[in-house]
PDB file of N, CA and C in Angstrom:
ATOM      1  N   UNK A   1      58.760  79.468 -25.023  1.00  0.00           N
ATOM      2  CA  UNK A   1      59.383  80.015 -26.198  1.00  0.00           C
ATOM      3  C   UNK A   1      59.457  78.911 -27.241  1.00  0.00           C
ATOM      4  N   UNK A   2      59.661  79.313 -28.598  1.00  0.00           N
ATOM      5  CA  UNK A   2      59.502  78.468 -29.533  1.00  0.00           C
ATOM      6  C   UNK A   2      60.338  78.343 -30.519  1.00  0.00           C
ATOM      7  N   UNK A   3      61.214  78.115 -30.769  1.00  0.00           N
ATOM      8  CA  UNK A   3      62.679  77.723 -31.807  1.00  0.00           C
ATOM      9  C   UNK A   3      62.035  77.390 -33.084  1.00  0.00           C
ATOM     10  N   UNK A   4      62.813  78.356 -34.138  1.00  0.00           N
ATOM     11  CA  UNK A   4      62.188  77.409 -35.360  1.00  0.00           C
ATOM     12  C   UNK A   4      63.236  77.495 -36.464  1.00  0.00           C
ATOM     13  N   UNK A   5      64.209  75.877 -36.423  1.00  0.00           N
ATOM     14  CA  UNK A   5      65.134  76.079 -37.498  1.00  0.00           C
ATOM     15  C   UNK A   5      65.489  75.314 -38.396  1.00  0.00           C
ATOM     16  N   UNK A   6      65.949  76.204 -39.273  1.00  0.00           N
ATOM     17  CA  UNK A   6      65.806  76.238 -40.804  1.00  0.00           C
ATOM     18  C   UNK A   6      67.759  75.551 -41.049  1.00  0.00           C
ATOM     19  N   UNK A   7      67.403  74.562 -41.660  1.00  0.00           N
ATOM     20  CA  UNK A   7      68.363  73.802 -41.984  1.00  0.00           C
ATOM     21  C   UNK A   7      68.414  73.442 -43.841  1.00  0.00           C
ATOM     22  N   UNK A   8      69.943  74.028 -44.553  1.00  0.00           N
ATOM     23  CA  UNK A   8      69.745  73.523 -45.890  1.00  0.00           C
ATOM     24  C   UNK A   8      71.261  73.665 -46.414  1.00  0.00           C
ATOM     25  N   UNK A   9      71.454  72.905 -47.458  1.00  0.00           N
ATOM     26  CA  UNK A   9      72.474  72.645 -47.783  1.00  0.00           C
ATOM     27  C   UNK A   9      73.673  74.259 -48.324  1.00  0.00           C
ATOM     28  N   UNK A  10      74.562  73.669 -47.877  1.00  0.00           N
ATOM     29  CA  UNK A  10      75.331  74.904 -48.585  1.00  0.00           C
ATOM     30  C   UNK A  10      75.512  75.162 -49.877  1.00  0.00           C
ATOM     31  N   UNK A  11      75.755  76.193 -50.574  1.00  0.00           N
ATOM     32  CA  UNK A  11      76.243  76.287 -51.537  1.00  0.00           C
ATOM     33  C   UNK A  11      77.424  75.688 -52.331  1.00  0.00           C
ATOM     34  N   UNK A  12      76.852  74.955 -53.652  1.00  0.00           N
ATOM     35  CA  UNK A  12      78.040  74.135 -53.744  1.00  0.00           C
ATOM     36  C   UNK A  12      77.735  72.488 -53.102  1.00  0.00           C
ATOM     37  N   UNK A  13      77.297  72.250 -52.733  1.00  0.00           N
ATOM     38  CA  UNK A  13      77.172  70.860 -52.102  1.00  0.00           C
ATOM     39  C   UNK A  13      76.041  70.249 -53.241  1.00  0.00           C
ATOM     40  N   UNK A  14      76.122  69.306 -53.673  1.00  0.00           N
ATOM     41  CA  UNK A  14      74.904  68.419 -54.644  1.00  0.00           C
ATOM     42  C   UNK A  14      73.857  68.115 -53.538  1.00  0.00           C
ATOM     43  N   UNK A  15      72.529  68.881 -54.051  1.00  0.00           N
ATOM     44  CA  UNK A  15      71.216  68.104 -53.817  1.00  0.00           C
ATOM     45  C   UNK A  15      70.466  67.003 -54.465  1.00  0.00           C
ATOM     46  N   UNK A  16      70.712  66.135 -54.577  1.00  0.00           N
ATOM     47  CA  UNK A  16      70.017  64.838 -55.117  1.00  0.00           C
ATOM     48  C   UNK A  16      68.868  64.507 -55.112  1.00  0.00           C
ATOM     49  N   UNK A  17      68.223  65.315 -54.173  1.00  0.00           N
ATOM     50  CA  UNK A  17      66.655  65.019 -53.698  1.00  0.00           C
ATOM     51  C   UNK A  17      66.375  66.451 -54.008  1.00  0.00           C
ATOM     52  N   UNK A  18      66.515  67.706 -54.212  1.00  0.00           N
ATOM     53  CA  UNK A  18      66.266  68.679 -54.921  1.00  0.00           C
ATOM     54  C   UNK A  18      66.151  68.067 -55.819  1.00  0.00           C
ATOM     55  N   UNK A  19      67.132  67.991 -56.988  1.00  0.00           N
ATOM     56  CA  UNK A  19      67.130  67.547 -58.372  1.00  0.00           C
ATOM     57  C   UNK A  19      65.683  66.574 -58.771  1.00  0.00           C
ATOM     58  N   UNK A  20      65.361  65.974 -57.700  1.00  0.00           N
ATOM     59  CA  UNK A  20      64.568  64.791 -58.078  1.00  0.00           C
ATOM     60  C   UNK A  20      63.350  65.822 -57.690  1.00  0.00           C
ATOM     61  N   UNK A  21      63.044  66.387 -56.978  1.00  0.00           N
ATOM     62  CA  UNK A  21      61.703  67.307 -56.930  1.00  0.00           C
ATOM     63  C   UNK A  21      62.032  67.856 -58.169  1.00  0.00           C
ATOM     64  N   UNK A  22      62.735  69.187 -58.928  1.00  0.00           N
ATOM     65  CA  UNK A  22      62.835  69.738 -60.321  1.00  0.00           C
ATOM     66  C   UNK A  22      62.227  68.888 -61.238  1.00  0.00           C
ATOM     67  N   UNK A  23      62.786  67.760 -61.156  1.00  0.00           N
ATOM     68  CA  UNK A  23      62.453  66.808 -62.142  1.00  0.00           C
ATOM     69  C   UNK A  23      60.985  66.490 -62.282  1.00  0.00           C
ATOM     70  N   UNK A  24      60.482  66.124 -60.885  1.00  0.00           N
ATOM     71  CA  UNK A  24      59.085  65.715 -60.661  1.00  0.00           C
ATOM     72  C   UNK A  24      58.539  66.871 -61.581  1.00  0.00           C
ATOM     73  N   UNK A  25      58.512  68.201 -60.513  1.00  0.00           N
ATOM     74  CA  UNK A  25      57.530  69.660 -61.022  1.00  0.00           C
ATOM     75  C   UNK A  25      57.678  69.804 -62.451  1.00  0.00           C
ATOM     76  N   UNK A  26      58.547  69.375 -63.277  1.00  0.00           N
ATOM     77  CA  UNK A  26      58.587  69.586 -64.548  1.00  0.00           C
ATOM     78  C   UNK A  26      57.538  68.566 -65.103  1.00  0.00           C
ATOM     79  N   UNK A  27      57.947  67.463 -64.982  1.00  0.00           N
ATOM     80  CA  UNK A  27      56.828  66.119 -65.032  1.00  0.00           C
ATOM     81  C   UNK A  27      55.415  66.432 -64.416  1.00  0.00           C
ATOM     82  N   UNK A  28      55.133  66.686 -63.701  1.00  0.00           N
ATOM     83  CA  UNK A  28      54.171  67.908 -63.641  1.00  0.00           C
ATOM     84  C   UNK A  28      53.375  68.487 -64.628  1.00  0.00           C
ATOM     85  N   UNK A  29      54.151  69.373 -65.529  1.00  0.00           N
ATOM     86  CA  UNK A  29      53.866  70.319 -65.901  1.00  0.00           C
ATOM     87  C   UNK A  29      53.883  72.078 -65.599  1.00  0.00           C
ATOM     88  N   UNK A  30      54.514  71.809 -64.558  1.00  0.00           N
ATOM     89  CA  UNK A  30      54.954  73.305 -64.206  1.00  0.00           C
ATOM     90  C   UNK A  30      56.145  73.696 -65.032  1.00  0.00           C
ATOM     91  N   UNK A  31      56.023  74.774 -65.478  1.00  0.00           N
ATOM     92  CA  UNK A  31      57.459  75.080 -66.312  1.00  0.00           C
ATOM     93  C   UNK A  31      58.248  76.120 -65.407  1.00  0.00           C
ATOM     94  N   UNK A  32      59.553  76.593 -66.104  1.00  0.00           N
ATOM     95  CA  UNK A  32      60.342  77.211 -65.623  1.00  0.00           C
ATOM     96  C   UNK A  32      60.818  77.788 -63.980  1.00  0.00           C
ATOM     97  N   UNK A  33      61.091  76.152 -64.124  1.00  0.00           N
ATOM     98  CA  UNK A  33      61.596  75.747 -62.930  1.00  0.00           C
ATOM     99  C   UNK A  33      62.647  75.208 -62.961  1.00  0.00           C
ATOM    100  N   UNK A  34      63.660  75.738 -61.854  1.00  0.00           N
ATOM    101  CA  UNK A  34      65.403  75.228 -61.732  1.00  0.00           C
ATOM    102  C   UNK A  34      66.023  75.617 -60.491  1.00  0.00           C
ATOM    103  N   UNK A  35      66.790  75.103 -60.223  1.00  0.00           N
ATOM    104  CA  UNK A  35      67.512  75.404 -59.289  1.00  0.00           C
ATOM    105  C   UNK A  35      66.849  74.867 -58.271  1.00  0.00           C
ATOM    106  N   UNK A  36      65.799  73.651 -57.664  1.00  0.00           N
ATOM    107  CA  UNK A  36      65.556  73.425 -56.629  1.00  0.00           C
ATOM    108  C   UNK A  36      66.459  72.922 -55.128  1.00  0.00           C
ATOM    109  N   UNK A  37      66.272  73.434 -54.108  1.00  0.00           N
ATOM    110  CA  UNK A  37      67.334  72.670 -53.099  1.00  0.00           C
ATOM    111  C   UNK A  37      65.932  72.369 -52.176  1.00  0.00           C
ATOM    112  N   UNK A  38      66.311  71.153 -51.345  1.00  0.00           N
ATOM    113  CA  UNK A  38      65.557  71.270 -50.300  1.00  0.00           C
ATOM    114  C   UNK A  38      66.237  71.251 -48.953  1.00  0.00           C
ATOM    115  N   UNK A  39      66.043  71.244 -47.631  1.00  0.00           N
ATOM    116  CA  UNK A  39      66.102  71.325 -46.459  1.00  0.00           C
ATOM    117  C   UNK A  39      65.404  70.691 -45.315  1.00  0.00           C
ATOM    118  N   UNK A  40      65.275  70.881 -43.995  1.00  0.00           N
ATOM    119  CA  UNK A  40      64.622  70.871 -43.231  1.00  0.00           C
ATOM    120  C   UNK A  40      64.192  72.036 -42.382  1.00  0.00           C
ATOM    121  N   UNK A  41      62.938  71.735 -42.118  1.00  0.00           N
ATOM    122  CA  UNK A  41      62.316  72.520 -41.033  1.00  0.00           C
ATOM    123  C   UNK A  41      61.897  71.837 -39.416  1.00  0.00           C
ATOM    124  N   UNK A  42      62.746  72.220 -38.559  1.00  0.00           N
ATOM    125  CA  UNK A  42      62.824  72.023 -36.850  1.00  0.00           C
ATOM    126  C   UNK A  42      62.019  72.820 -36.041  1.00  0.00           C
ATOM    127  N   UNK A  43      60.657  72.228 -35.181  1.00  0.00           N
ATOM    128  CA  UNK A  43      59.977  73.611 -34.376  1.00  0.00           C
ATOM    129  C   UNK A  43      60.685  72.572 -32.890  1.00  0.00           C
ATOM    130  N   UNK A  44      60.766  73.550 -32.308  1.00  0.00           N
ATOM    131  CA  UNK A  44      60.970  73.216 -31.037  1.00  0.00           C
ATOM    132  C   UNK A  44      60.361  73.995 -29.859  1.00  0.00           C
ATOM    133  N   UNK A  45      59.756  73.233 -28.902  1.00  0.00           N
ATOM    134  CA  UNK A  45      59.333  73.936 -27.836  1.00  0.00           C
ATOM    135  C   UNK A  45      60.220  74.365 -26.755  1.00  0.00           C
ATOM    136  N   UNK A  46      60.813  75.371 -25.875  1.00  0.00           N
ATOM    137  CA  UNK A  46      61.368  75.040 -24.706  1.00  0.00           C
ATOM    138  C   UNK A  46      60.823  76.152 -24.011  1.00  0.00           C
ATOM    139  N   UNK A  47      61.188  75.432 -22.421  1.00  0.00           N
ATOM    140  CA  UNK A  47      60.943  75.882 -21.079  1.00  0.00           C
ATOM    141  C   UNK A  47      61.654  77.418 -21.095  1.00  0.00           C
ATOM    142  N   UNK A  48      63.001  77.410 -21.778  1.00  0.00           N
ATOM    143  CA  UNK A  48      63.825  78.619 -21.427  1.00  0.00           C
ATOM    144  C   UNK A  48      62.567  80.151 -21.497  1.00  0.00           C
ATOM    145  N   UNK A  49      63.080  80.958 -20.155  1.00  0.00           N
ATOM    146  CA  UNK A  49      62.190  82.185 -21.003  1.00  0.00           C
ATOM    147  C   UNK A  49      63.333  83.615 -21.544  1.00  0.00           C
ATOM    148  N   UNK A  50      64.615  83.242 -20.862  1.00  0.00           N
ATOM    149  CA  UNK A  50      65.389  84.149 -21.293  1.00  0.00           C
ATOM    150  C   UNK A  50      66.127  83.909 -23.341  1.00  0.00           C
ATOM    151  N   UNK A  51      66.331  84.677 -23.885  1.00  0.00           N
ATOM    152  CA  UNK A  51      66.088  84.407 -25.389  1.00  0.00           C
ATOM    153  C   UNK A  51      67.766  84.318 -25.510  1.00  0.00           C
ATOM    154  N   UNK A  52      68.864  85.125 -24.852  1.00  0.00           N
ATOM    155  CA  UNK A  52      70.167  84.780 -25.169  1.00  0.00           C
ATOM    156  C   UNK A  52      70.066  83.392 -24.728  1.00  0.00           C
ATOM    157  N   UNK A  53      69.912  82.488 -23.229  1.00  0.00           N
ATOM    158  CA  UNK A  53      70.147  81.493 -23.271  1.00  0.00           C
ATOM    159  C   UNK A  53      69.512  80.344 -24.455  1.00  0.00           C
ATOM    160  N   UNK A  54      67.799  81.096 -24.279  1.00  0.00           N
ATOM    161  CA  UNK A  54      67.383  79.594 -25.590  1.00  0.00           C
ATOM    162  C   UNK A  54      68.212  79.505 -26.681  1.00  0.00           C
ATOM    163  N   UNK A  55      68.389  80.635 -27.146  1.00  0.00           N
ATOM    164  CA  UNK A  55      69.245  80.781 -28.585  1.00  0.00           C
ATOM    165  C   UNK A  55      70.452  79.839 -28.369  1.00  0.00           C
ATOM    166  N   UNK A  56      71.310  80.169 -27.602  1.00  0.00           N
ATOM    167  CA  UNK A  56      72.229  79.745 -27.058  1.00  0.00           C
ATOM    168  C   UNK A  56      72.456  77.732 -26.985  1.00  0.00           C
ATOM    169  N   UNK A  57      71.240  77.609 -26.643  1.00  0.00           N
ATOM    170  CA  UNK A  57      70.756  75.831 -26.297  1.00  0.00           C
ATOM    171  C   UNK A  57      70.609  75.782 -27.665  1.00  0.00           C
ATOM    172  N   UNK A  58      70.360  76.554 -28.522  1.00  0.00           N
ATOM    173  CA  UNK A  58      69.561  76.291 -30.313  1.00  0.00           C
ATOM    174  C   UNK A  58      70.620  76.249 -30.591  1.00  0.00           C
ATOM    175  N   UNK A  59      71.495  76.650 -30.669  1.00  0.00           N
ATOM    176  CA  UNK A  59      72.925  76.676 -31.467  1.00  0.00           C
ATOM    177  C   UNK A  59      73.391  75.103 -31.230  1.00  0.00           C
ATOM    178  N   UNK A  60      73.651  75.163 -29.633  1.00  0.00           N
ATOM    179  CA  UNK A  60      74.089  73.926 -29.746  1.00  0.00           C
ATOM    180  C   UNK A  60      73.318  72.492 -30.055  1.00  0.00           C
ATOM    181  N   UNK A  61      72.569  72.672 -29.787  1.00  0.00           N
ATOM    182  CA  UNK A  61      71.830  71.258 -30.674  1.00  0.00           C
ATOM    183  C   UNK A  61      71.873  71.402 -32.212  1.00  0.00           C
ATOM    184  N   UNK A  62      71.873  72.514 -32.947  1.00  0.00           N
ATOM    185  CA  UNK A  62      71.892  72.397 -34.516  1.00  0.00           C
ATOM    186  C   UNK A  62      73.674  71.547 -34.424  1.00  0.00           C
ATOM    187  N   UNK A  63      74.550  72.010 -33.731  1.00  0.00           N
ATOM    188  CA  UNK A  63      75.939  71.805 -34.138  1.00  0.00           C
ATOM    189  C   UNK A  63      76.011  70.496 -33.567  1.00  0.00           C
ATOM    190  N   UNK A  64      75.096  69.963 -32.552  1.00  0.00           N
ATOM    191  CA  UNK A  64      75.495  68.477 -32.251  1.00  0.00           C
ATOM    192  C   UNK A  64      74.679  67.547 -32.880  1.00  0.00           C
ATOM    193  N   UNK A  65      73.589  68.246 -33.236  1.00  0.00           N
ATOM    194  CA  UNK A  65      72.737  66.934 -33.654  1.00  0.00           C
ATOM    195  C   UNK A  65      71.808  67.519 -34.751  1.00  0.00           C
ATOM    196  N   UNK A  66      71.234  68.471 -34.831  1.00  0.00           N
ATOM    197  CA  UNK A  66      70.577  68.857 -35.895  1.00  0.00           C
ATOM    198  C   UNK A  66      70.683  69.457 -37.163  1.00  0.00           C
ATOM    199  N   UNK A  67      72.017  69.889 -37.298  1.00  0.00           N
ATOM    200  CA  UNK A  67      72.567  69.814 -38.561  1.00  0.00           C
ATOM    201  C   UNK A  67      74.037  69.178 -38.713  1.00  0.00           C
ATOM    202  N   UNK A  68      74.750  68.895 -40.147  1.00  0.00           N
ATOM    203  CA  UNK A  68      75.921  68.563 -40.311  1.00  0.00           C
ATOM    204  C   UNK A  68      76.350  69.850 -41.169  1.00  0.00           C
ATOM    205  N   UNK A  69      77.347  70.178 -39.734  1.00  0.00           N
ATOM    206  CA  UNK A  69      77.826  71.539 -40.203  1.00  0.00           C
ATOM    207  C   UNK A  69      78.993  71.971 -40.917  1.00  0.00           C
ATOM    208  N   UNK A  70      79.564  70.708 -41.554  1.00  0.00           N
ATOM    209  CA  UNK A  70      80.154  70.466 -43.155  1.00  0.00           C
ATOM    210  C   UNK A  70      79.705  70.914 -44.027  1.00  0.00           C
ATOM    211  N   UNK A  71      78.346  70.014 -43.954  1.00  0.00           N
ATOM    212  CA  UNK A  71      77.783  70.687 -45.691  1.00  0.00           C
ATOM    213  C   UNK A  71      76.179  71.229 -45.368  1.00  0.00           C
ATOM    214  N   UNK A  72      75.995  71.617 -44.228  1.00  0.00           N
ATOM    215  CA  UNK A  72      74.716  72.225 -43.893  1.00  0.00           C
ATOM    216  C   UNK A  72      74.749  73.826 -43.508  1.00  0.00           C
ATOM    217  N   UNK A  73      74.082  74.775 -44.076  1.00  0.00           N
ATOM    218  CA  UNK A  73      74.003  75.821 -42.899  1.00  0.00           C
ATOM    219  C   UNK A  73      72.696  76.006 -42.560  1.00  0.00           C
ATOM    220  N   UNK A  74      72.530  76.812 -41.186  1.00  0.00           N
ATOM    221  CA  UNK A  74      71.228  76.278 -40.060  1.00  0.00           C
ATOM    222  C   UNK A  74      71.088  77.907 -40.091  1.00  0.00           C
ATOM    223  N   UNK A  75      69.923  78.360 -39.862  1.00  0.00           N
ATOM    224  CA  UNK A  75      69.265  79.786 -39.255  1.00  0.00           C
ATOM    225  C   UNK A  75      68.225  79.483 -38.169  1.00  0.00           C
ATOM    226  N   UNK A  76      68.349  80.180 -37.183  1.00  0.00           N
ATOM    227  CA  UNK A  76      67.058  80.267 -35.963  1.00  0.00           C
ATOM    228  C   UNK A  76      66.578  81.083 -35.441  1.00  0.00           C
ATOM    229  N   UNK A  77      65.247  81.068 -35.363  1.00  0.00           N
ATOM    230  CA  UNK A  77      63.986  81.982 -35.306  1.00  0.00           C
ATOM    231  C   UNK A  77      63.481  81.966 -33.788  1.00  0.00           C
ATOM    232  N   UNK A  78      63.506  82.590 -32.898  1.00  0.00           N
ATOM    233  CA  UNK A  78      62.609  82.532 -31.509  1.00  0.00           C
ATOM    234  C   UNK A  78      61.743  83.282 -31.849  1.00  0.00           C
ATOM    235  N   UNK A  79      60.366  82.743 -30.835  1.00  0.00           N
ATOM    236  CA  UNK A  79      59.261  83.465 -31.198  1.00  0.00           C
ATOM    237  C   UNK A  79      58.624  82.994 -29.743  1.00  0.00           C
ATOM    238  N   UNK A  80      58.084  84.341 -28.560  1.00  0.00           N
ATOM    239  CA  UNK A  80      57.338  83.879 -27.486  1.00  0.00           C
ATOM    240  C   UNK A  80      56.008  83.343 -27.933  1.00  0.00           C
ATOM    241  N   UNK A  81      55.706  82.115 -26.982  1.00  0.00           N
ATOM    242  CA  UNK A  81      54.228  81.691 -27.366  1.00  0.00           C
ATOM    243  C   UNK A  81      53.428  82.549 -26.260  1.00  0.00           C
ATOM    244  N   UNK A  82      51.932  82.488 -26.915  1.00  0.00           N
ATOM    245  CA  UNK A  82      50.873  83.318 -26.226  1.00  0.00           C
ATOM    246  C   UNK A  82      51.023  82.770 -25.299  1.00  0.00           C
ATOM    247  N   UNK A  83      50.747  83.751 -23.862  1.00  0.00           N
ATOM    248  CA  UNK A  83      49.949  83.305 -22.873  1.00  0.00           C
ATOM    249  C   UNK A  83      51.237  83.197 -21.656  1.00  0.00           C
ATOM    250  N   UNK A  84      52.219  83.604 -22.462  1.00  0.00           N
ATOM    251  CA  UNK A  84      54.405  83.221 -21.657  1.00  0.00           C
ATOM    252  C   UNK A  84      54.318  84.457 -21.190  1.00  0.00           C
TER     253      UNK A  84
END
């Protein structure tokens, strides 16, 4: 099975490194552009084949280690790989 999560700032929290991409794409030349945020993207492989438990293991690693769940919120995606 295959975990895939989506980590990005909350609403309300300053992106600094958003801001600095906006800035770039404008410098660029792309116009009408605003509001950029960025995030991370997490793939993970695991052994689990039951999907409440993987989910379950996904949660807790976003809350211990893969996101800061102050000023982060996290979403997660399972998806069986071929051939499982």
């Amino acid at each position: 099975m295959k975990a895939r999560v989506h980590v990005t700032l909350k609403p309300g929290v300053l992106d600094p490194q958003g801001k600095a991409i906006e800035h770039s794409l404008s410098d660029l030349g792309f116009e009408g552009i605003g509001g950029v945020r960025q995030g991370k993207f997490i793939e993970i492989e695991l052994a689990e084949t039951d999907a409440a438990k993987a989910e379950a293991m996904v949660e807790e690693m976003c809350k211990k280690l893969l996101s800061n769940v102050v000023i982060e919120n996290y979403s997660i995606e399972l998806e069986w790989l071929k051939g499982v």
